[in-house]
C-alpha atoms as a PDB file:
ATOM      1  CA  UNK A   1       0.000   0.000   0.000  1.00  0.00           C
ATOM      2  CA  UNK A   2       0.966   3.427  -0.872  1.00  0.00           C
ATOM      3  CA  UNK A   3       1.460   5.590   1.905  1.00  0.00           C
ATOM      4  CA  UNK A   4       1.912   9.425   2.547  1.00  0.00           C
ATOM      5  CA  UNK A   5       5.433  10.780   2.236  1.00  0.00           C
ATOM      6  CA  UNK A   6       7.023  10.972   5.463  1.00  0.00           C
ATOM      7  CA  UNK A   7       6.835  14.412   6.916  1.00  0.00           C
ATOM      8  CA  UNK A   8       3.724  15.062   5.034  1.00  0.00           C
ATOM      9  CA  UNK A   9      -0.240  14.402   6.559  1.00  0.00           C
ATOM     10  CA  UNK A  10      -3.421  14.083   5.756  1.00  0.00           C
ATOM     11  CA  UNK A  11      -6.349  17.070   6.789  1.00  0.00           C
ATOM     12  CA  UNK A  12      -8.997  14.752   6.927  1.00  0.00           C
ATOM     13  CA  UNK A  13     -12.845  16.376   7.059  1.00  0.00           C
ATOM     14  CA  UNK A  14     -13.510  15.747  10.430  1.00  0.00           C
ATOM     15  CA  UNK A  15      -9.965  18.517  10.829  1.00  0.00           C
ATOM     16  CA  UNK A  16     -10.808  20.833   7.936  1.00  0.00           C
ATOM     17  CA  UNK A  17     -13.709  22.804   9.707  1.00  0.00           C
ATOM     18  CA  UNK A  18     -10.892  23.878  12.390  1.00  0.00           C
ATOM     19  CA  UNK A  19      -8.227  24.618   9.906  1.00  0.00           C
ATOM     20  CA  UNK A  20     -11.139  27.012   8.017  1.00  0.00           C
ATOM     21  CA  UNK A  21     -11.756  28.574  11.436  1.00  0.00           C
ATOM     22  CA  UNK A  22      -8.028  29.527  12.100  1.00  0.00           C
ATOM     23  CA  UNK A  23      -7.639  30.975   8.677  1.00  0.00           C
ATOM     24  CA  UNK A  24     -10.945  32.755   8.885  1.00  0.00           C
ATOM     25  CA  UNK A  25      -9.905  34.590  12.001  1.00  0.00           C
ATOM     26  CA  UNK A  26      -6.418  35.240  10.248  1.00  0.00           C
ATOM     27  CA  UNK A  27      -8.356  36.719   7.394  1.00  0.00           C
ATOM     28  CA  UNK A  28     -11.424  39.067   9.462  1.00  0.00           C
ATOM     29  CA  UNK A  29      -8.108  40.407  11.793  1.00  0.00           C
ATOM     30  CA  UNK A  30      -5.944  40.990   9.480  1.00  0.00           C
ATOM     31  CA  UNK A  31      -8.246  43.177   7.099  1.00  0.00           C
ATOM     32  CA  UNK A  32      -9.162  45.158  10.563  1.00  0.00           C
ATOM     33  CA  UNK A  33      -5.516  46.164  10.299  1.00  0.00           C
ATOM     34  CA  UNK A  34      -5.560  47.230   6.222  1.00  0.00           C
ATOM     35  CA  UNK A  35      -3.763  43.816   5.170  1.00  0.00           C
ATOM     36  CA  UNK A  36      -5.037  42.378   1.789  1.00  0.00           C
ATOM     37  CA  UNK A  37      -4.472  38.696   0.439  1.00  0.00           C
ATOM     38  CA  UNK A  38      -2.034  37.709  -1.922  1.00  0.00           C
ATOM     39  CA  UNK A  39      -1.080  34.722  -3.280  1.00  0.00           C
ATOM     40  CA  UNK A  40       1.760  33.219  -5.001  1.00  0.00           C
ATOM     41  CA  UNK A  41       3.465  30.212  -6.413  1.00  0.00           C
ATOM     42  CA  UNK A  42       4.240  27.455  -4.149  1.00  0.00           C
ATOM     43  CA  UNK A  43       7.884  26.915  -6.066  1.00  0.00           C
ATOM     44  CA  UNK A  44      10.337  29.532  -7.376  1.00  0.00           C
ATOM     45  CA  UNK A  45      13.723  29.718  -8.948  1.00  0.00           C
ATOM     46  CA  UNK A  46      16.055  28.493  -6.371  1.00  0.00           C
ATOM     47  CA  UNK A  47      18.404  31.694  -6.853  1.00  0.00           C
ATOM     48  CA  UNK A  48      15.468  33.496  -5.173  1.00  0.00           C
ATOM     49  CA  UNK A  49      15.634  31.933  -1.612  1.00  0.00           C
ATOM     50  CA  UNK A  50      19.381  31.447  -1.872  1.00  0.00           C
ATOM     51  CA  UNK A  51      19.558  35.511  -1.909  1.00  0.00           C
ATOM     52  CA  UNK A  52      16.600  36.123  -0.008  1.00  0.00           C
ATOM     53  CA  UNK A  53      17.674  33.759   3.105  1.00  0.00           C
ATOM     54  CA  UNK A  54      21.284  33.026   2.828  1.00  0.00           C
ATOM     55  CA  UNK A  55      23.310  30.396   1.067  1.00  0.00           C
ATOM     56  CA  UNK A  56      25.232  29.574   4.993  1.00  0.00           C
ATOM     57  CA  UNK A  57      21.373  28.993   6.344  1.00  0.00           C
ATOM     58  CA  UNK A  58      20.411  25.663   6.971  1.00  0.00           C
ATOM     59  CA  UNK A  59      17.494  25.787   5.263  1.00  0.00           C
ATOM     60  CA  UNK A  60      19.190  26.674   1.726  1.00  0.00           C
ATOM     61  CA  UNK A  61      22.104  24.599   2.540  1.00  0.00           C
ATOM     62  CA  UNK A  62      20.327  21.713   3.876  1.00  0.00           C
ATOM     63  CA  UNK A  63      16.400  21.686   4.068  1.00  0.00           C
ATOM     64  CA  UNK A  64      15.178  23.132   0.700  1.00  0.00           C
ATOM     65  CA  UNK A  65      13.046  20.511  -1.856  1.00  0.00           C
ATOM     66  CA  UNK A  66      15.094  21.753  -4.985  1.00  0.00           C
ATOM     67  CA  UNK A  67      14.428  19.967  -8.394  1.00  0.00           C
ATOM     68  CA  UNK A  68      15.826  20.559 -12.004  1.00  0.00           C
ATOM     69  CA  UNK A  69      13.367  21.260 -14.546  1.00  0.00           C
ATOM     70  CA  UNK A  70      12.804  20.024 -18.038  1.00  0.00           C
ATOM     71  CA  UNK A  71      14.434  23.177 -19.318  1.00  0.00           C
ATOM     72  CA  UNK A  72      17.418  23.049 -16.702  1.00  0.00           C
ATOM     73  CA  UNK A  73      16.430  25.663 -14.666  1.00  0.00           C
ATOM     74  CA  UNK A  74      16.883  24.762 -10.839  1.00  0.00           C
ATOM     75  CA  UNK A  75      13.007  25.341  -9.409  1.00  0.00           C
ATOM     76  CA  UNK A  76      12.836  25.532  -5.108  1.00  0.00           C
ATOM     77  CA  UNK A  77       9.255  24.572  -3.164  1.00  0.00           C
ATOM     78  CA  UNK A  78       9.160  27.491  -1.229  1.00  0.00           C
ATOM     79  CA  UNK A  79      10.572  27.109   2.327  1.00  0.00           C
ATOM     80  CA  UNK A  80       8.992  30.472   3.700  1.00  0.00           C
ATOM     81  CA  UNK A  81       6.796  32.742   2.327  1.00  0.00           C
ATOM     82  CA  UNK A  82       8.875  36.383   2.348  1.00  0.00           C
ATOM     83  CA  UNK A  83      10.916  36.213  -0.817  1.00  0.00           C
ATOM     84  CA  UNK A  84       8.087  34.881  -2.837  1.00  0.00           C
ATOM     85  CA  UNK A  85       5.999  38.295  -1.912  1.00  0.00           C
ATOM     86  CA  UNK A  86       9.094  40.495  -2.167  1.00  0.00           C
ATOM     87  CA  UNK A  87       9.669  39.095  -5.601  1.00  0.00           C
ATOM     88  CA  UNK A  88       6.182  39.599  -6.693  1.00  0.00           C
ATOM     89  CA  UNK A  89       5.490  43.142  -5.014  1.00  0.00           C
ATOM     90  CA  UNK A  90       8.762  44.127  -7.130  1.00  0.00           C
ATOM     91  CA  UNK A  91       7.912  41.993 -10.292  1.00  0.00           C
ATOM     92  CA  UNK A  92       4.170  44.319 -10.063  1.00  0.00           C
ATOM     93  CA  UNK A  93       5.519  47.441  -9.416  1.00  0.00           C
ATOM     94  CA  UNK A  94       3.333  47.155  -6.370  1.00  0.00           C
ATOM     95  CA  UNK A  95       4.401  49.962  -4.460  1.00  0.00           C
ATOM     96  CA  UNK A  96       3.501  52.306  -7.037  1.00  0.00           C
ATOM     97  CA  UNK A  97       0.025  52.341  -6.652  1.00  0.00           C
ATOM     98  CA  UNK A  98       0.145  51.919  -2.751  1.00  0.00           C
ATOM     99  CA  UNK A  99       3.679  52.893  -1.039  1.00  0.00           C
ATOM    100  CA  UNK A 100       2.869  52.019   2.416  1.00  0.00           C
ATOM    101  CA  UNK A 101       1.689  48.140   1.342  1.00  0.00           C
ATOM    102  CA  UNK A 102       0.222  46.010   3.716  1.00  0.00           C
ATOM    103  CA  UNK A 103      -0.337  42.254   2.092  1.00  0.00           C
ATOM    104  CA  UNK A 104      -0.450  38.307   4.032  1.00  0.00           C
ATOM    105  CA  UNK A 105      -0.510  35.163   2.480  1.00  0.00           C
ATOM    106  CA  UNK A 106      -1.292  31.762   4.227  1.00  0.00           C
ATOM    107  CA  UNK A 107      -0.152  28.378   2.668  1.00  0.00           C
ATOM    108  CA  UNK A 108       1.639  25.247   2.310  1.00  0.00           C
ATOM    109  CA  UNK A 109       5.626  25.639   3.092  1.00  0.00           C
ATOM    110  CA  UNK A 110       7.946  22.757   2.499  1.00  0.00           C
ATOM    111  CA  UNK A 111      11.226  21.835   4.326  1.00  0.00           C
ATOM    112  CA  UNK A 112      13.046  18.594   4.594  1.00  0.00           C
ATOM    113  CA  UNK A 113      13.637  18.760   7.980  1.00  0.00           C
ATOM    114  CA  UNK A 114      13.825  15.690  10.247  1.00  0.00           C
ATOM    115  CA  UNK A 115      10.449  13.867  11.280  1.00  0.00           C
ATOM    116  CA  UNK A 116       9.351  14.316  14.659  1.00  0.00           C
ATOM    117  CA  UNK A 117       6.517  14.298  16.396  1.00  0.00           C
ATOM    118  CA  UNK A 118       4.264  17.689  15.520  1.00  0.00           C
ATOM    119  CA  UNK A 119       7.407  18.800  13.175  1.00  0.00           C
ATOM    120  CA  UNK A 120       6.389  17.846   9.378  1.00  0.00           C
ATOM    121  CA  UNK A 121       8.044  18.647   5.868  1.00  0.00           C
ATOM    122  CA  UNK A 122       5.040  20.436   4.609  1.00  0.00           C
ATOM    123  CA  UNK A 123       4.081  22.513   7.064  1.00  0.00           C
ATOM    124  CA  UNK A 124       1.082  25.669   7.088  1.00  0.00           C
ATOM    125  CA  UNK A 125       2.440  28.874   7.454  1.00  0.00           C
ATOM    126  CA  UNK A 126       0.331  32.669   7.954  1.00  0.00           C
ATOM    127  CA  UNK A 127       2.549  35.146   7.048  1.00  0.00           C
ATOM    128  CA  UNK A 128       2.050  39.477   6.672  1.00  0.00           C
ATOM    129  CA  UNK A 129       4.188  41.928   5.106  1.00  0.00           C
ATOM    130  CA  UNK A 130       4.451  45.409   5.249  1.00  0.00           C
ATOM    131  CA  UNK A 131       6.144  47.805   2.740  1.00  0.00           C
ATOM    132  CA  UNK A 132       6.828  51.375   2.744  1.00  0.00           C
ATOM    133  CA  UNK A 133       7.525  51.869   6.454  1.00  0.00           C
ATOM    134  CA  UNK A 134      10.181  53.431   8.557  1.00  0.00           C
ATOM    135  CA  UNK A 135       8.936  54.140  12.053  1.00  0.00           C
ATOM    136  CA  UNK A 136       9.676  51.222  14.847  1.00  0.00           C
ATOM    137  CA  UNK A 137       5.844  51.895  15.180  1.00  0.00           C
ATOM    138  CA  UNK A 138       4.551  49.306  12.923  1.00  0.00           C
ATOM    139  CA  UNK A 139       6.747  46.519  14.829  1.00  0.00           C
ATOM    140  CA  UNK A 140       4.662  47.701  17.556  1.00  0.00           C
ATOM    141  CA  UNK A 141       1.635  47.303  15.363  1.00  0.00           C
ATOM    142  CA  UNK A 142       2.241  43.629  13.920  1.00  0.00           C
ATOM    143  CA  UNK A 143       3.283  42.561  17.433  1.00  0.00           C
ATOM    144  CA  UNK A 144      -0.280  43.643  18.628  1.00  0.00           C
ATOM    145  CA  UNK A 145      -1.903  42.199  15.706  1.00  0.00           C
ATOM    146  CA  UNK A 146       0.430  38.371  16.542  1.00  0.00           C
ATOM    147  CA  UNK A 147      -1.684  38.759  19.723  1.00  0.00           C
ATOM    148  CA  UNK A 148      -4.478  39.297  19.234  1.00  0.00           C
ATOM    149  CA  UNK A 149      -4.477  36.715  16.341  1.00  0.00           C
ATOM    150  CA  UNK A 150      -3.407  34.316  19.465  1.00  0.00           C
ATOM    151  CA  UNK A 151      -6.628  35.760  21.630  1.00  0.00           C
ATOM    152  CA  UNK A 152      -8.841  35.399  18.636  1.00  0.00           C
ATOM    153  CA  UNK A 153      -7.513  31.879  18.032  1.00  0.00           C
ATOM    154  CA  UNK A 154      -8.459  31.011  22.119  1.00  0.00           C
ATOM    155  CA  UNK A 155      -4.692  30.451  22.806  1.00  0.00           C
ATOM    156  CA  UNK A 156      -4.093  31.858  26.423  1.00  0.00           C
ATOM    157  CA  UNK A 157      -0.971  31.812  29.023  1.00  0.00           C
ATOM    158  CA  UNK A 158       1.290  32.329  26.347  1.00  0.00           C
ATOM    159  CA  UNK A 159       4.846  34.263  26.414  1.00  0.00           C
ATOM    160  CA  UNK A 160       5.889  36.884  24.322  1.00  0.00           C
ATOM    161  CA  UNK A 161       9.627  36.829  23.931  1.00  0.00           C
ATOM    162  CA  UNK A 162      11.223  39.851  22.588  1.00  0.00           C
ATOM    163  CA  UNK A 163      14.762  40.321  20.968  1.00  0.00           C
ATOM    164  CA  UNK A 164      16.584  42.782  18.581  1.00  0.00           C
ATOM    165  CA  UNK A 165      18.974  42.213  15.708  1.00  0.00           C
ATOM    166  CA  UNK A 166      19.899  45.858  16.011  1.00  0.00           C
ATOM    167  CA  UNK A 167      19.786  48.608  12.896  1.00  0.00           C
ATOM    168  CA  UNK A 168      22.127  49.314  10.188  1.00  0.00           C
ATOM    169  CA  UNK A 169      23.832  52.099  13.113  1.00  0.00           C
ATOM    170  CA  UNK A 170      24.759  49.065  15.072  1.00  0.00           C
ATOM    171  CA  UNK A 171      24.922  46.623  13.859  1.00  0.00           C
ATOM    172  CA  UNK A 172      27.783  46.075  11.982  1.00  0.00           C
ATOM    173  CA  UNK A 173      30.582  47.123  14.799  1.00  0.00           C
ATOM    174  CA  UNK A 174      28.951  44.265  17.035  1.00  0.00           C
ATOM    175  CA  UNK A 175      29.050  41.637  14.247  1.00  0.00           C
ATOM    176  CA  UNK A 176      32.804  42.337  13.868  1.00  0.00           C
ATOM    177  CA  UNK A 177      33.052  42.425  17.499  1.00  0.00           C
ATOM    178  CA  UNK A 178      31.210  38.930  17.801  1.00  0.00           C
ATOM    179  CA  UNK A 179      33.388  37.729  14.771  1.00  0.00           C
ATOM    180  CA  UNK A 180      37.015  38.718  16.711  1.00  0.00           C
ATOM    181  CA  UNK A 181      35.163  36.626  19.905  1.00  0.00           C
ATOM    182  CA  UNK A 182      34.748  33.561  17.867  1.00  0.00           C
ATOM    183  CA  UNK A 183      37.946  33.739  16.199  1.00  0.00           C
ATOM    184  CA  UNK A 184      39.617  33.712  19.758  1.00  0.00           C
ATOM    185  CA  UNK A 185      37.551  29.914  20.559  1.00  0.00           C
ATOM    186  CA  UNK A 186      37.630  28.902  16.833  1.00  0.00           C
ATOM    187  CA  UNK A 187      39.336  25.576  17.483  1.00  0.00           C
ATOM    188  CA  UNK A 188      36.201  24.767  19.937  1.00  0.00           C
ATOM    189  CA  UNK A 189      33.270  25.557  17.164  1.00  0.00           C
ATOM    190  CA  UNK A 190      32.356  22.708  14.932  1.00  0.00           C
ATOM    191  CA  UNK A 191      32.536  23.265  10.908  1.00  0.00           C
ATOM    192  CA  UNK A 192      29.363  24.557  10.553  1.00  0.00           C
ATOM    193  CA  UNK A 193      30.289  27.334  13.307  1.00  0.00           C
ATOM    194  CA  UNK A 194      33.676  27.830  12.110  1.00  0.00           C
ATOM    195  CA  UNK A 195      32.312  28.777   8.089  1.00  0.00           C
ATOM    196  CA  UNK A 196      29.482  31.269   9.977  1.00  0.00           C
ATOM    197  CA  UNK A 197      31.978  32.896  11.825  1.00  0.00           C
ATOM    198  CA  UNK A 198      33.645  34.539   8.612  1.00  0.00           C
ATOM    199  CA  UNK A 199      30.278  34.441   6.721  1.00  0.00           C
ATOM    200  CA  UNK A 200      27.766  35.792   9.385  1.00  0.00           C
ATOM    201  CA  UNK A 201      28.514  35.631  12.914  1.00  0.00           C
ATOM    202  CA  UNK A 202      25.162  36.165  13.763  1.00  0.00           C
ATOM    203  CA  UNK A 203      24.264  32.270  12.625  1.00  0.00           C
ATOM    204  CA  UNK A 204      26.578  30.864  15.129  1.00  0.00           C
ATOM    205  CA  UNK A 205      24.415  31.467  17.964  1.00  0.00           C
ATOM    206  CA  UNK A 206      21.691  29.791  16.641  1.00  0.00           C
ATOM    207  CA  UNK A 207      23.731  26.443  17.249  1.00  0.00           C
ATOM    208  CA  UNK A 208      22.221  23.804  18.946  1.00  0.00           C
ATOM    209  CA  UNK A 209      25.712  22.228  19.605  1.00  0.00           C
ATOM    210  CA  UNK A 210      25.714  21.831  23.464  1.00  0.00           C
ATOM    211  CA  UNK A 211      29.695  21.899  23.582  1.00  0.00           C
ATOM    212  CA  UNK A 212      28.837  25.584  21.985  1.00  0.00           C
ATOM    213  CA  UNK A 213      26.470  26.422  24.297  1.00  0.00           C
ATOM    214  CA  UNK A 214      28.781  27.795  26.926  1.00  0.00           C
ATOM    215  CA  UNK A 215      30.894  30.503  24.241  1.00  0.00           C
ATOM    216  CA  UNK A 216      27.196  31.530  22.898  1.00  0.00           C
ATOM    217  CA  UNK A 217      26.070  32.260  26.397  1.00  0.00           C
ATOM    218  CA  UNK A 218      29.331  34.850  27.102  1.00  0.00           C
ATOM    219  CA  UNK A 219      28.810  37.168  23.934  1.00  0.00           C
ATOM    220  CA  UNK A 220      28.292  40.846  24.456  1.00  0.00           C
ATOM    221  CA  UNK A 221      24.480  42.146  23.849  1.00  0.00           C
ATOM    222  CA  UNK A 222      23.162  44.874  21.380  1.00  0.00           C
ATOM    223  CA  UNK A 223      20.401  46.744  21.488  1.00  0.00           C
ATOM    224  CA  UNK A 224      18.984  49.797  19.352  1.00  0.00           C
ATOM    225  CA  UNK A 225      16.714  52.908  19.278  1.00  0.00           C
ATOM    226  CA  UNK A 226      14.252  50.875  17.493  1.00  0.00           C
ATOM    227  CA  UNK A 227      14.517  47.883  19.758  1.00  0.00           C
ATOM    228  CA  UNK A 228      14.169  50.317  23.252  1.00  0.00           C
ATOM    229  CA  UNK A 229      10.980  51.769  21.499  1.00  0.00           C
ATOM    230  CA  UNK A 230       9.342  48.898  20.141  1.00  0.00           C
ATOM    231  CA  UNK A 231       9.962  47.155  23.254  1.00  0.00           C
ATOM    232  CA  UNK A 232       9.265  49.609  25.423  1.00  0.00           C
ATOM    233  CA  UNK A 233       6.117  50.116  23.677  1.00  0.00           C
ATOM    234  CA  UNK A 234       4.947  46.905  23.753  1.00  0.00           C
ATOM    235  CA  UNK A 235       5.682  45.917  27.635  1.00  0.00           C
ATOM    236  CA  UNK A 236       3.080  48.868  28.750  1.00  0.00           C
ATOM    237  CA  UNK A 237       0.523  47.327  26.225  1.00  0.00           C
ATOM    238  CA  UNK A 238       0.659  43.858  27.069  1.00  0.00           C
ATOM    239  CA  UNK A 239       1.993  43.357  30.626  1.00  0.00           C
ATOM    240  CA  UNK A 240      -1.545  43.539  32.218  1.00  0.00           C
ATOM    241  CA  UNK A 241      -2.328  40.211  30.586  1.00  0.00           C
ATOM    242  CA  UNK A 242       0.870  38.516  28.439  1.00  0.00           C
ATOM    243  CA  UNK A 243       4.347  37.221  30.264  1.00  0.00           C
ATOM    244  CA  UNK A 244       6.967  39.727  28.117  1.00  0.00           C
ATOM    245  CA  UNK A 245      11.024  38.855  28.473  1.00  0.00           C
ATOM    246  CA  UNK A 246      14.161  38.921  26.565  1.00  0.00           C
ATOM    247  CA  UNK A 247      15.341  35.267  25.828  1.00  0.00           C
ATOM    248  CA  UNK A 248      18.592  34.144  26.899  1.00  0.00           C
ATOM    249  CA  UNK A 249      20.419  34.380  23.430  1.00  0.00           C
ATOM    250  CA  UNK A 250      20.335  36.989  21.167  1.00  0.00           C
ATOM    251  CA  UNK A 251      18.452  36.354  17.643  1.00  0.00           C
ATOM    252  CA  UNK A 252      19.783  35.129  14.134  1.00  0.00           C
ATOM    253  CA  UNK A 253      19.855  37.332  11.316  1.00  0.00           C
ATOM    254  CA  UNK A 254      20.926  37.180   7.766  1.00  0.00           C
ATOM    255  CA  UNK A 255      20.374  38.693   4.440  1.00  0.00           C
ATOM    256  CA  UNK A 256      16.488  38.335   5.269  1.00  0.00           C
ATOM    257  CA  UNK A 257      15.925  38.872   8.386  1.00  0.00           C
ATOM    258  CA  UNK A 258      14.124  41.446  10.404  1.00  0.00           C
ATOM    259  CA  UNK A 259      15.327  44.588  12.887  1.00  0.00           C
ATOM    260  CA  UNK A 260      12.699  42.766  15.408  1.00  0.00           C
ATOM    261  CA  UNK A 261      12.482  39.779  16.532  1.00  0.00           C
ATOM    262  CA  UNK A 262       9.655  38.105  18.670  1.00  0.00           C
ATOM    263  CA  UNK A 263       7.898  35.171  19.309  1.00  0.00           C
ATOM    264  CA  UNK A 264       4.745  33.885  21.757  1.00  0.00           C
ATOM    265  CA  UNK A 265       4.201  29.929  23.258  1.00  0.00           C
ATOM    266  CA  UNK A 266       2.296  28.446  24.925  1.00  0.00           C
ATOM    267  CA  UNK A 267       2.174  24.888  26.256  1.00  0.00           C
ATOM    268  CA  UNK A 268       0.443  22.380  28.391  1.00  0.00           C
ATOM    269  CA  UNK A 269       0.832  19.139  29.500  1.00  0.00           C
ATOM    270  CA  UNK A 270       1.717  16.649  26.460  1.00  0.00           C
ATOM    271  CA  UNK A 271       1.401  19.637  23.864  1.00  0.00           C
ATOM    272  CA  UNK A 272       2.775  22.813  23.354  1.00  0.00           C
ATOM    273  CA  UNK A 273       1.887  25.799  20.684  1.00  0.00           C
ATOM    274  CA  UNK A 274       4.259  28.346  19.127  1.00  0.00           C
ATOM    275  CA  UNK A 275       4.091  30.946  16.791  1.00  0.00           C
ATOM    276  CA  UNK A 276       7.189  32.903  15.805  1.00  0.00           C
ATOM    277  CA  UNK A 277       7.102  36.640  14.668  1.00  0.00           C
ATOM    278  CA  UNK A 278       9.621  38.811  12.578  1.00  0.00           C
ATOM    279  CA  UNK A 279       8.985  42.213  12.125  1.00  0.00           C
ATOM    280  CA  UNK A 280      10.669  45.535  10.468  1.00  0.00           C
ATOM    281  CA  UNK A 281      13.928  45.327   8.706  1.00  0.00           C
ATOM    282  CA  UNK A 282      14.981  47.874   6.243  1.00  0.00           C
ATOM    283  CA  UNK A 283      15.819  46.994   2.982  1.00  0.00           C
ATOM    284  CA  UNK A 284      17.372  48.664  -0.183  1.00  0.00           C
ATOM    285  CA  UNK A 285      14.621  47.222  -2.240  1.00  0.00           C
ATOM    286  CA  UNK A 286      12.047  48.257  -2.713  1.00  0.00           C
ATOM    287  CA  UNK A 287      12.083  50.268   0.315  1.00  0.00           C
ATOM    288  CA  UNK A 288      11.750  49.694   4.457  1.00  0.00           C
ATOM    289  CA  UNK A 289       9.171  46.934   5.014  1.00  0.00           C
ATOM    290  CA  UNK A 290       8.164  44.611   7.991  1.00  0.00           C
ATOM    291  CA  UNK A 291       7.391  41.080   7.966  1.00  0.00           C
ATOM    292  CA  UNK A 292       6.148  38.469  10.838  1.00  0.00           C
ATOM    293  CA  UNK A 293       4.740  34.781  10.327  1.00  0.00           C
ATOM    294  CA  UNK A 294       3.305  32.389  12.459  1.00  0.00           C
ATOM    295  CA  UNK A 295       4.479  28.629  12.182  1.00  0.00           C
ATOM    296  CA  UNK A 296       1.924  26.406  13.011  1.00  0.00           C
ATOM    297  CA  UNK A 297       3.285  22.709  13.626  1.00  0.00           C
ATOM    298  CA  UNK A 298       0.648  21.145  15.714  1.00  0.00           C
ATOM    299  CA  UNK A 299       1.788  18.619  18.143  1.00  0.00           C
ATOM    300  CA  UNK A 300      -1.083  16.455  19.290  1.00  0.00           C
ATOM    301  CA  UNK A 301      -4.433  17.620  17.183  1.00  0.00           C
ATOM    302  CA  UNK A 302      -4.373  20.936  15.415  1.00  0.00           C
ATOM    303  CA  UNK A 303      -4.065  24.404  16.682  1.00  0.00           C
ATOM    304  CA  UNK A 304      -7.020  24.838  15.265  1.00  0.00           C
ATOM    305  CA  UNK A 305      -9.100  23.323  17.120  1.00  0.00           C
ATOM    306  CA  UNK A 306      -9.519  25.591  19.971  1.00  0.00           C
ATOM    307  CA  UNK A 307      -9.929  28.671  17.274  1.00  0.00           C
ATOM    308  CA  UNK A 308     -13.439  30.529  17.362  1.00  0.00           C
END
């Protein structure tokens, strides 16, 4: 018997009125906020994501479902949604009917990761962006809207965690700074570490490598205008009712990620829930622009199901 790809499942119809009811509320919340739908191709050329993310990532250098097509051409199944919509908004001329563009886009992402439980291949992703926009303030805004997208879906006792990347002012004197750090302990970083260090030093503390747990835990912290504001900002809004904190390592960042970084879980007993949010980063094309998405990988039934 033929059986589903491993990594992959099955929404079977006594799931699919759930699902609906998650990406309804996505839909009614996000248009509250001026956000319109757009959609577009589940595969693109592989040069797109290998720009867009990062050839030193793990998910272009390891996790990506890349195929050669009839004509040669090297074809990707999209492993997040971001440079998809940044390709098409350019592609349109989008921005020149509507310079402060808000769009989101929810779909089927793909990335050969290993099976686990709740952790599949093809996974469902909700994901916003926001063009046109130079003020810390709409971090503050997609933040609020992550929330209440959690409220709306009946998720409560969650965390927020908040981090920054820091700004083009910053940034680069603590990369080199991080990058002279790991040069001083490069004999104790494994290959992966060691490339990073010289390609983006940022990726090495992403490593799950206990051995480099200890040198990832003694790096100097950043922080920005931006960051101060947005976090600031966000604290007073939410601390009557949401758990806010800075997480023990600073965040990741490469050619596409954000100036903010954030996420929100929650978990109980035998199942847990998280949702991970990346907004604001400024860009020299097509202009400043925010984005966020929520990765849904349900663990024991789907997150779904307690969506109204």
């Amino acid at each position: 018997m033929i059986r589903a790809v491993t990594g992959t499942r099955d929404i079977l119809p006594a799931e699919v009125s759930a699902w609906q009811r998650v990406e309804a509320a996505a839909r009614r919340l996000f248009a509250r906020y001026g956000y319109r739908e757009i959609r577009t191709p589940i595969f693109e050329e592989t040069q797109l994501f290998a720009r867009g993310i990062g050839a030193d990532t793990d998910i272009v250098a390891k996790e990506m479902y890349t195929f050669e097509d009839r004509d040669g051409a090297s074809l990707t199944l999209r492993p997040e949604a971001t440079a998809g919509i940044v390709r098409s908004v350019i592609e349109n001329n989008l921005m020149n009917t509507d310079p402060a563009l808000k769009v989101y886009t929810l779909g089927p992402m793909f990335r050969r990761e290993r099976p686990q439980k709740g952790r599949y291949r093809q996974f469902h992703q909700v994901n916003v962006e926001a063009f046109g926009f130079v003020s810390p303030a709409i971090d503050v805004e997609i933040v609020e809207m992550a929330l209440a997208y959690l409220d709306a879906c009946g998720v409560t006792g969650y965390e927020l965690v908040l981090n920054s990347v820091g700004d083009p002012a910053c940034r680069p004197a603590y990369v080199e700074t991080l990058r002279k750090a790991l040069r001083a302990s490069l004999h104790k970083l494994g290959a992966d570490s060691q490339r990073r260090t010289e390609t983006n030093p940022l990726r090495v503390l992403d490593s799950k490598a206990p051995e480099e747990q200890a040198l990832i835990a003694t790096r100097c912290a950043a922080s920005s205008t931006s960051s101060e504001f947005v976090i600031g900002s966000i604290t007073g809004w939410c601390a009557a009712s949401t758990t806010t904190r800075a997480p023990p390592s600073r965040s990741r960042a490469g050619p596409s990620e954000p100036r903010t970084a954030c996420s929100a879980a929650a978990g109980t007993t035998g199942s847990s829930r998280s949702w991970a949010a990346r907004t604001s980063r400024a860009s020299a094309s097509p202009s400043a622009w925010s984005a966020w998405s929520w990765l849904c990988r349900p663990r024991r039934r789907s997150p779904a199901a307690t969506c109204s």
